[in-house]
Protein backbone atom coordinates (compact mmCIF):
# COMPACT_ATOMS: atom_id res chain seq x y z
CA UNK A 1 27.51 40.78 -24.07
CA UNK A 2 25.16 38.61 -25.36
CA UNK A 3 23.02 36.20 -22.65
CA UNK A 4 24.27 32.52 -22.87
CA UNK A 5 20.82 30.46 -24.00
CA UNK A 6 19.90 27.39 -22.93
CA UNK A 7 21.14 24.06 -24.87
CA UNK A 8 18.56 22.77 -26.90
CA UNK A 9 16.93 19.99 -25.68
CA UNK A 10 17.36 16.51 -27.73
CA UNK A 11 16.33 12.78 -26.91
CA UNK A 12 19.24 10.51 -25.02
CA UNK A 13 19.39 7.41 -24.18
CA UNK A 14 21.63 6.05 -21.67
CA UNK A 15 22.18 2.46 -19.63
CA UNK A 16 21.16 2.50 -15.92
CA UNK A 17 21.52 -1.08 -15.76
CA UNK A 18 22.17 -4.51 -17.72
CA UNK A 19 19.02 -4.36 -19.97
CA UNK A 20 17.78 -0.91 -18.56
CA UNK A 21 18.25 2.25 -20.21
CA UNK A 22 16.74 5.75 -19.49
CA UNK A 23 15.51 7.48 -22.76
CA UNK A 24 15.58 11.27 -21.76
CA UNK A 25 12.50 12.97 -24.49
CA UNK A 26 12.58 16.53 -24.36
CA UNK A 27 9.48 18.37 -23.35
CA UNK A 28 8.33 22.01 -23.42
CA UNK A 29 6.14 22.48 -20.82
CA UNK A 30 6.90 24.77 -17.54
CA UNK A 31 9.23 23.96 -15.09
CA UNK A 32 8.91 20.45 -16.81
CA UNK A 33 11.94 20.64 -19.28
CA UNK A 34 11.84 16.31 -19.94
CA UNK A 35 10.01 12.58 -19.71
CA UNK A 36 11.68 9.79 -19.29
CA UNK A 37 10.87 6.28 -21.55
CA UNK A 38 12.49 3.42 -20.31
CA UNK A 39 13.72 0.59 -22.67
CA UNK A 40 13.80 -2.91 -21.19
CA UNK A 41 16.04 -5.44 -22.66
CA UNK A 42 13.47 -8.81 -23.41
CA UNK A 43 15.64 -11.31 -25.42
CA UNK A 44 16.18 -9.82 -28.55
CA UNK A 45 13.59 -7.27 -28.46
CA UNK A 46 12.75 -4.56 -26.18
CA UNK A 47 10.01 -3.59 -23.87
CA UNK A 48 9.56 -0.12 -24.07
CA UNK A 49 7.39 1.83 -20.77
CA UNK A 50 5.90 4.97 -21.60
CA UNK A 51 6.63 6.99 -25.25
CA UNK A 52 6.97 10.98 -24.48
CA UNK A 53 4.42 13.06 -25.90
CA UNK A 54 3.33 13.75 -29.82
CA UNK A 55 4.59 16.93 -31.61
CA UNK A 56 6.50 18.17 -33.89
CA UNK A 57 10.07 16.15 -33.74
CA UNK A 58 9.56 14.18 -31.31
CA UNK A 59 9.56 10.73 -32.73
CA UNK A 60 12.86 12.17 -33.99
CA UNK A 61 13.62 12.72 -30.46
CA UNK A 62 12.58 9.16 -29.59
CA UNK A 63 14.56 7.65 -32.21
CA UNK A 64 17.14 9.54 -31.33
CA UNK A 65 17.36 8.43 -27.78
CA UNK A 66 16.71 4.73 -28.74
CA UNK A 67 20.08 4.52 -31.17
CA UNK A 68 22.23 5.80 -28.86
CA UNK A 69 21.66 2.38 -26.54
CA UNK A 70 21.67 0.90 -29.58
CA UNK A 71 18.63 -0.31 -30.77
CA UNK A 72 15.60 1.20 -33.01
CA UNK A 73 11.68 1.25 -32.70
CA UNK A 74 11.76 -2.19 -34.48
CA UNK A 75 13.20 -3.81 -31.41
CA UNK A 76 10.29 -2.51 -29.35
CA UNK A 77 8.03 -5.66 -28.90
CA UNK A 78 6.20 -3.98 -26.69
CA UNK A 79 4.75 -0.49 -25.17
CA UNK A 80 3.19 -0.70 -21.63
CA UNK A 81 2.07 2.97 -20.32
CA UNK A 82 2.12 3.74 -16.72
CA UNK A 83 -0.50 6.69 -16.80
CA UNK A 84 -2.67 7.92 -19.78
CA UNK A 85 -1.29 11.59 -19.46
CA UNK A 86 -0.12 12.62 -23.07
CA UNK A 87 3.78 13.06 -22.04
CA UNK A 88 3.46 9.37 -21.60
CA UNK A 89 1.25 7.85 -23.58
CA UNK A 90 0.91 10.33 -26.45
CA UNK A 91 3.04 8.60 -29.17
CA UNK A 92 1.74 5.05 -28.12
CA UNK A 93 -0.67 4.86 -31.59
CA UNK A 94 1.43 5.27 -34.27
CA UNK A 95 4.75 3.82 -32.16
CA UNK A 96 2.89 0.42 -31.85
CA UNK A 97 1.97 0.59 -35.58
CA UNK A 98 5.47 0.98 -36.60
CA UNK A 99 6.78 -1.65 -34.13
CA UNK A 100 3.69 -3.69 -34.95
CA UNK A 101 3.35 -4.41 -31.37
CA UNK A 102 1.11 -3.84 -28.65
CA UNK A 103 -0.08 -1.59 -25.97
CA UNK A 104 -0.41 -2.63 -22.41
CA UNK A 105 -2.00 -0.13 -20.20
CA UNK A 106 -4.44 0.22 -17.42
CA UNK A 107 -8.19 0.27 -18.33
CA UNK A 108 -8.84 3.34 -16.30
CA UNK A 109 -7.08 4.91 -19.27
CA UNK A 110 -10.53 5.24 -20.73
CA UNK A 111 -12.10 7.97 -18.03
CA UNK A 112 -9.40 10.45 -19.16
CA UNK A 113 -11.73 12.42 -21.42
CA UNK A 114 -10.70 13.76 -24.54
CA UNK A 115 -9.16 17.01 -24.18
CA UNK A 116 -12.20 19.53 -23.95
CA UNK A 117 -11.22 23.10 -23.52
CA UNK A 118 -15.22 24.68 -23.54
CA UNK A 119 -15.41 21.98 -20.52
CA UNK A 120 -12.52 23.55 -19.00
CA UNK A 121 -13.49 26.79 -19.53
CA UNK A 122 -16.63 25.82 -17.92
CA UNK A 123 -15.09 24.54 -14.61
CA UNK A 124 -12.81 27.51 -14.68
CA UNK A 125 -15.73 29.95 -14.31
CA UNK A 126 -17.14 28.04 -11.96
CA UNK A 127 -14.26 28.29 -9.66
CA UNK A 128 -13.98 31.92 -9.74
CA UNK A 129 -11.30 32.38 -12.64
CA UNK A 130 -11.62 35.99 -13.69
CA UNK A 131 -13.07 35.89 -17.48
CA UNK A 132 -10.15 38.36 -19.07
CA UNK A 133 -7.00 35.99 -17.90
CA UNK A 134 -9.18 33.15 -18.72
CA UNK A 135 -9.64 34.07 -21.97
CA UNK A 136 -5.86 34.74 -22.35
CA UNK A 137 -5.29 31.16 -21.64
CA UNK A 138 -7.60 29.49 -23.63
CA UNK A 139 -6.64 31.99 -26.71
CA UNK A 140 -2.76 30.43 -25.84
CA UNK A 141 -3.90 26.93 -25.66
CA UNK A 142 -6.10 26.79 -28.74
CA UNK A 143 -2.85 27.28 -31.42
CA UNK A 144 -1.41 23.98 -28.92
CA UNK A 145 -1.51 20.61 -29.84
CA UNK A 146 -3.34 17.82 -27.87
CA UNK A 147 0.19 16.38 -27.90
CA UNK A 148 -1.58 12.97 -28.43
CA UNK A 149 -1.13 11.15 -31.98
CA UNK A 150 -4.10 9.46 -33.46
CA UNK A 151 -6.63 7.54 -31.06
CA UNK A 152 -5.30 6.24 -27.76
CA UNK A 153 -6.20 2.39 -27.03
CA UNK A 154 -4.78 -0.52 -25.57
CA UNK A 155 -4.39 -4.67 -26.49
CA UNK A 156 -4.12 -5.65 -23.03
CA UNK A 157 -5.65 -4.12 -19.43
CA UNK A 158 -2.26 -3.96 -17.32
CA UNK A 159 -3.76 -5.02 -13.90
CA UNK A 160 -2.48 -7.09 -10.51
CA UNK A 161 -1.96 -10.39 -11.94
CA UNK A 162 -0.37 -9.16 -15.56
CA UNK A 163 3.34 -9.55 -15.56
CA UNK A 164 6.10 -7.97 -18.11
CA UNK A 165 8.66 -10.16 -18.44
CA UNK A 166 12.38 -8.69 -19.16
CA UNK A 167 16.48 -9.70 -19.35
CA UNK A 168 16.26 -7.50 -15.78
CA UNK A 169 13.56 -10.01 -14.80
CA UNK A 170 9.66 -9.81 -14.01
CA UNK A 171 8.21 -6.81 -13.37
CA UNK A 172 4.56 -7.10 -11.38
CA UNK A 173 1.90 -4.26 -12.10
CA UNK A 174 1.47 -2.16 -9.07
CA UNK A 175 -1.89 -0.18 -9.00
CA UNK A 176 -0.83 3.46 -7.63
CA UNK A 177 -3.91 6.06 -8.59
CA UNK A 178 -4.00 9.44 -7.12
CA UNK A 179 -2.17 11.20 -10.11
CA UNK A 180 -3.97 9.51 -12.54
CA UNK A 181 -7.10 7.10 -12.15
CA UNK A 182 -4.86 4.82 -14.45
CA UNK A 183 -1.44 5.19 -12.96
CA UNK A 184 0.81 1.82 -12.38
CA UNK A 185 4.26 1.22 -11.44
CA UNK A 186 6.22 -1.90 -12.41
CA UNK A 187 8.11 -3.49 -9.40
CA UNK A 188 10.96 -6.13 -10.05
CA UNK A 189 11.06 -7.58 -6.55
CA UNK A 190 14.46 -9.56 -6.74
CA UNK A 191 16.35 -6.29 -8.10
CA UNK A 192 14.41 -4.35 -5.65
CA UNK A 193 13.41 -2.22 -8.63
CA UNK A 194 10.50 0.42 -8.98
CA UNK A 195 9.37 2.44 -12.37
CA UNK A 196 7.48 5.07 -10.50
CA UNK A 197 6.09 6.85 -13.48
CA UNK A 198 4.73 10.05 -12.17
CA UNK A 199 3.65 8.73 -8.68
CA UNK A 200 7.10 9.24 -7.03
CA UNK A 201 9.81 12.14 -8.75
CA UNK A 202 12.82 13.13 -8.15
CA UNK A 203 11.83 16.47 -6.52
CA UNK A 204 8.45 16.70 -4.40
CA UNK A 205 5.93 17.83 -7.80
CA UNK A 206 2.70 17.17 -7.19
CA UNK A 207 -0.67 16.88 -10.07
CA UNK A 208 -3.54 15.33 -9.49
CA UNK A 209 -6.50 14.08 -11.85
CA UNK A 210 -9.57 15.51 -10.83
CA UNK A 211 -13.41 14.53 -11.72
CA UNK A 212 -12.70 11.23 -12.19
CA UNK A 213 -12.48 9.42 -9.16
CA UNK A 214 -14.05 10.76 -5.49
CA UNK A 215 -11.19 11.81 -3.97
CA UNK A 216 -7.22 11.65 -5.88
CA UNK A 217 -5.37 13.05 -3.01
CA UNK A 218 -6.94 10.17 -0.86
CA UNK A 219 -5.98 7.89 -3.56
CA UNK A 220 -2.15 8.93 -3.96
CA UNK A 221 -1.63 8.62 0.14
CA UNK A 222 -3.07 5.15 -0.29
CA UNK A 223 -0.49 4.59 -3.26
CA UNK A 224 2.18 5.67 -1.31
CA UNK A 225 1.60 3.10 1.59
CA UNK A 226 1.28 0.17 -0.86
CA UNK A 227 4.91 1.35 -2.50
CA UNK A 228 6.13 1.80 0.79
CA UNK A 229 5.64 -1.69 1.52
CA UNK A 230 7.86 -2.85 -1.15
CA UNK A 231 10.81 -2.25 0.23
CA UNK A 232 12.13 -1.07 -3.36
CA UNK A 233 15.54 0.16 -3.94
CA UNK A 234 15.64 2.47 -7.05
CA UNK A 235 13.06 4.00 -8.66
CA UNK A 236 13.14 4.89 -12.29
CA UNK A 237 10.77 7.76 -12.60
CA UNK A 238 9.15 9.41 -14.89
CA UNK A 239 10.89 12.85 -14.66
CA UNK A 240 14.39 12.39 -12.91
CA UNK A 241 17.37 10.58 -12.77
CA UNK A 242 16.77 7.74 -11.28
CA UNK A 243 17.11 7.55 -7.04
CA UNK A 244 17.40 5.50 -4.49
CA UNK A 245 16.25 7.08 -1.03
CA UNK A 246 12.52 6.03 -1.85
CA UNK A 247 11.18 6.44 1.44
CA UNK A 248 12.45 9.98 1.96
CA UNK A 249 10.62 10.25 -1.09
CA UNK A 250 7.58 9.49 0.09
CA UNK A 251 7.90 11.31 3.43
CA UNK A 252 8.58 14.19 1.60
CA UNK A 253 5.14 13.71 -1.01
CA UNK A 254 3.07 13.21 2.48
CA UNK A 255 4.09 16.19 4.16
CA UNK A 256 3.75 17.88 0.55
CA UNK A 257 0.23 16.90 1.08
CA UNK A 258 -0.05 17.95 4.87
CA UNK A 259 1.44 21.31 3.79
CA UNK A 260 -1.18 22.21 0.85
CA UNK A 261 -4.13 20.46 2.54
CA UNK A 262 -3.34 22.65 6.36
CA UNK A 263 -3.29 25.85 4.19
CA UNK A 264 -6.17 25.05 2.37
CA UNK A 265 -8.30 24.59 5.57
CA UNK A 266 -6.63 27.98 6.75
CA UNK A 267 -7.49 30.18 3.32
CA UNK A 268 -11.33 29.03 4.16
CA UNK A 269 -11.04 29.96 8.35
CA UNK A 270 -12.27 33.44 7.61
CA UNK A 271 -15.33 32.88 5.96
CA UNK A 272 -16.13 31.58 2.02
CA UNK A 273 -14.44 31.41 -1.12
CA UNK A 274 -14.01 30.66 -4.64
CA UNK A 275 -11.06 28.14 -5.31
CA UNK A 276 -9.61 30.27 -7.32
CA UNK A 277 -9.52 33.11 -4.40
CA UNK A 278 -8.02 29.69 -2.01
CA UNK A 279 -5.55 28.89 -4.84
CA UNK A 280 -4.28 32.90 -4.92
CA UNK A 281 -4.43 32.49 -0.76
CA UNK A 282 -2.57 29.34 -0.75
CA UNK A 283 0.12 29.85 -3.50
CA UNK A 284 0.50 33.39 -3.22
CA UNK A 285 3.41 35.00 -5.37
CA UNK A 286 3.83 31.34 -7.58
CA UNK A 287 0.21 32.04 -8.74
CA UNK A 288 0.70 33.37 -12.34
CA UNK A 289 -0.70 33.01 -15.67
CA UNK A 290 1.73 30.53 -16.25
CA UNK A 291 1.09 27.80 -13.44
CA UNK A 292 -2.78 29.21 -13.20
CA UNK A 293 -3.46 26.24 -14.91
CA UNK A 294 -1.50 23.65 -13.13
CA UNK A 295 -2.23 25.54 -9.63
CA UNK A 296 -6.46 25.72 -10.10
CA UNK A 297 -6.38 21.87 -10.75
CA UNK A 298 -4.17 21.42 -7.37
CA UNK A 299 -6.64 23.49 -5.60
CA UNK A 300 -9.34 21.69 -6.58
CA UNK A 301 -7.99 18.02 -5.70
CA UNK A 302 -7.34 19.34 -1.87
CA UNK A 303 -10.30 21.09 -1.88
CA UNK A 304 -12.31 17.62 -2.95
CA UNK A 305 -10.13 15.98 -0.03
CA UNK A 306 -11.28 17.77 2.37
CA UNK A 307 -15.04 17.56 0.96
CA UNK A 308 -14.11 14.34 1.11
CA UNK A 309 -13.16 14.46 4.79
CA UNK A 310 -16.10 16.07 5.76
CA UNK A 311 -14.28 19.29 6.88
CA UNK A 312 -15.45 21.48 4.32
CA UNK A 313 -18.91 22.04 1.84
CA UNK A 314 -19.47 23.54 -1.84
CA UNK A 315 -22.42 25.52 -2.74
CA UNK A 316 -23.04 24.38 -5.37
CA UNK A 317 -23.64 27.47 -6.80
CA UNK A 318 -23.89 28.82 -10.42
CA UNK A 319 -21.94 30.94 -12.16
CA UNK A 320 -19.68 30.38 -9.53
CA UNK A 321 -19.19 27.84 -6.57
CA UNK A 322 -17.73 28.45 -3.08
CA UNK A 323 -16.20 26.70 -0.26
CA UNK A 324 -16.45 26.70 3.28
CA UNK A 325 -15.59 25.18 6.37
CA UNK A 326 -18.07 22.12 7.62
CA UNK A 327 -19.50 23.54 11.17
């Protein structure tokens, strides 16, 4: 008998609220099967938050999602981006230019580099990755798209202070880096409303930008105190249906970070090592050539928090670094 498959992904769009709908955009990325858009009702337009990721379809996708609430891309007045990762931002160039709108987005946008795989190779031997699943890897990601369309920019720097005004009300800009250096959430304070992008999920799933600020896991606890203290009610995030125990939420990310951040100081008690040997220590059976990727990155960002800590040094050494605990 022939294996049921799994239903193809295709963009929806469905009402949350009055003037709020969630515009599912499938994705095909691992263990990361969509990203949510959200379209805001603003008199007889629409603000639309975040735009999915550029490839083949998925303006389709998009469009898609945006008639079945019943609208189109010309009722988008607006795009405001809560992160410059391409799942969110990646359609943002030739969306606004159809729309003939603009783009609101932080200005840390700009220190995500260009993606540069010989610079990720680089840091990849560096941390210890072995050169013959390493070279698998970037052989796989070479055929791949960047996933972003055209050149990313924005009209307007969406800072504290910058408002986006909506049917659902006013939404304030809420600076939350840690998973991006330009991560924001919107926070409609009568409604009690929160659109987390990526800082809060539905399910604990941790990333973390690394090299561009001193320390992102530092940054993302900080984040989660400041959207602690707004008391929100339901988030609308960037990969789930949308919740409303927050603060479980963001007991759960902090313990996450506990978790990751003990074992990490435990892969390092008996003596030095790569992070790629800590990330094989630390994730054990989950490490694969899949989530390699994903996984180094992580190791890295708890290694540089605890660098940051002063609990542990880098060598600095060439062709490959290692870690140790601070005496």
């Amino acid at each position: 008998m022939r294996k049921p498959t799994r239903p193809r992904e295709v963009g929806r769009g469905e009402r949350v609220l009055p003037g709020v709908w969630r515009l599912r955009l499938p994705l095909d990325l691992p263990g990361v099967p969509h990203v949510n858009a959200w379209a805001l009702k603003a008199g007889r337009g629409l603000v639309l938050v975040d735009t999915g990721l550029h490839d083949r379809g998925t303006m389709g996708h998009l469009e898609q999602a945006l008639d079945r609430t019943g609208h189109s891309v010309r009722d988008i007045d607006l795009i405001v981006i809560t992160h410059a990762h391409i799942d969110h931002c990646g359609q943002a160039p030739p969306l606004a230019r159809r729309a003939r709108c603009e783009v609101w987005m932080h200005p840390k946008w700009r220190l995500h580099a260009p993606d540069d795989l010989d610079k990720t190779i680089e840091i990849a031997l560096l941390s210890g990755v072995p050169e013959g699943p390493l070279r698998r890897w970037a052989e796989a990601r070479r055929g791949m798209g960047t996933g972003q369309a055209g050149e990313l920019y924005a009209d307007k720097d969406l800072v504290p202070g910058v408002t986006v005004d909506t049917d659902a009300g006013t939404w304030n800009v809420i600076e939350t880096p840690g998973h991006a250096p330009s991560h924001v959430c919107l926070h409609q304070p009568e409604q009690r409303l929160l659109i987390t992008g990526d800082h809060l999920l539905g399910r604990v799933s941790q990333y973390f930008d690394v090299g561009y600020t001193p320390d992102p896991v530092g940054e993302f606890l900080e984040s989660l105190t400041v959207v602690e203290r707004l008391d929100a009610r339901l988030a609308l995030a960037g990969h789930a249906r949308p919740f409303t125990d927050i603060q479980a939420h963001i007991d759960a990310n902090r313990a996450e970070v506990r978790r990751r951040v003990d074992a990490t100081r435990a892969a390092l008690a008996d003596g030095p090592k790569s992070a790629y040997e800590v990330a094989r220590t630390v994730y054990g059976e989950a490490f694969n050539e899949l989530m390699a990727s994903w996984l180094m990155t992580m190791t890295r960002a708890w290694l540089v928090h605890l660098q940051r800590l002063g609990e542990v040094l880098n060598d600095g050494a060439d062709p490959v670094q290692h870690w140790e605990l601070a005496s």
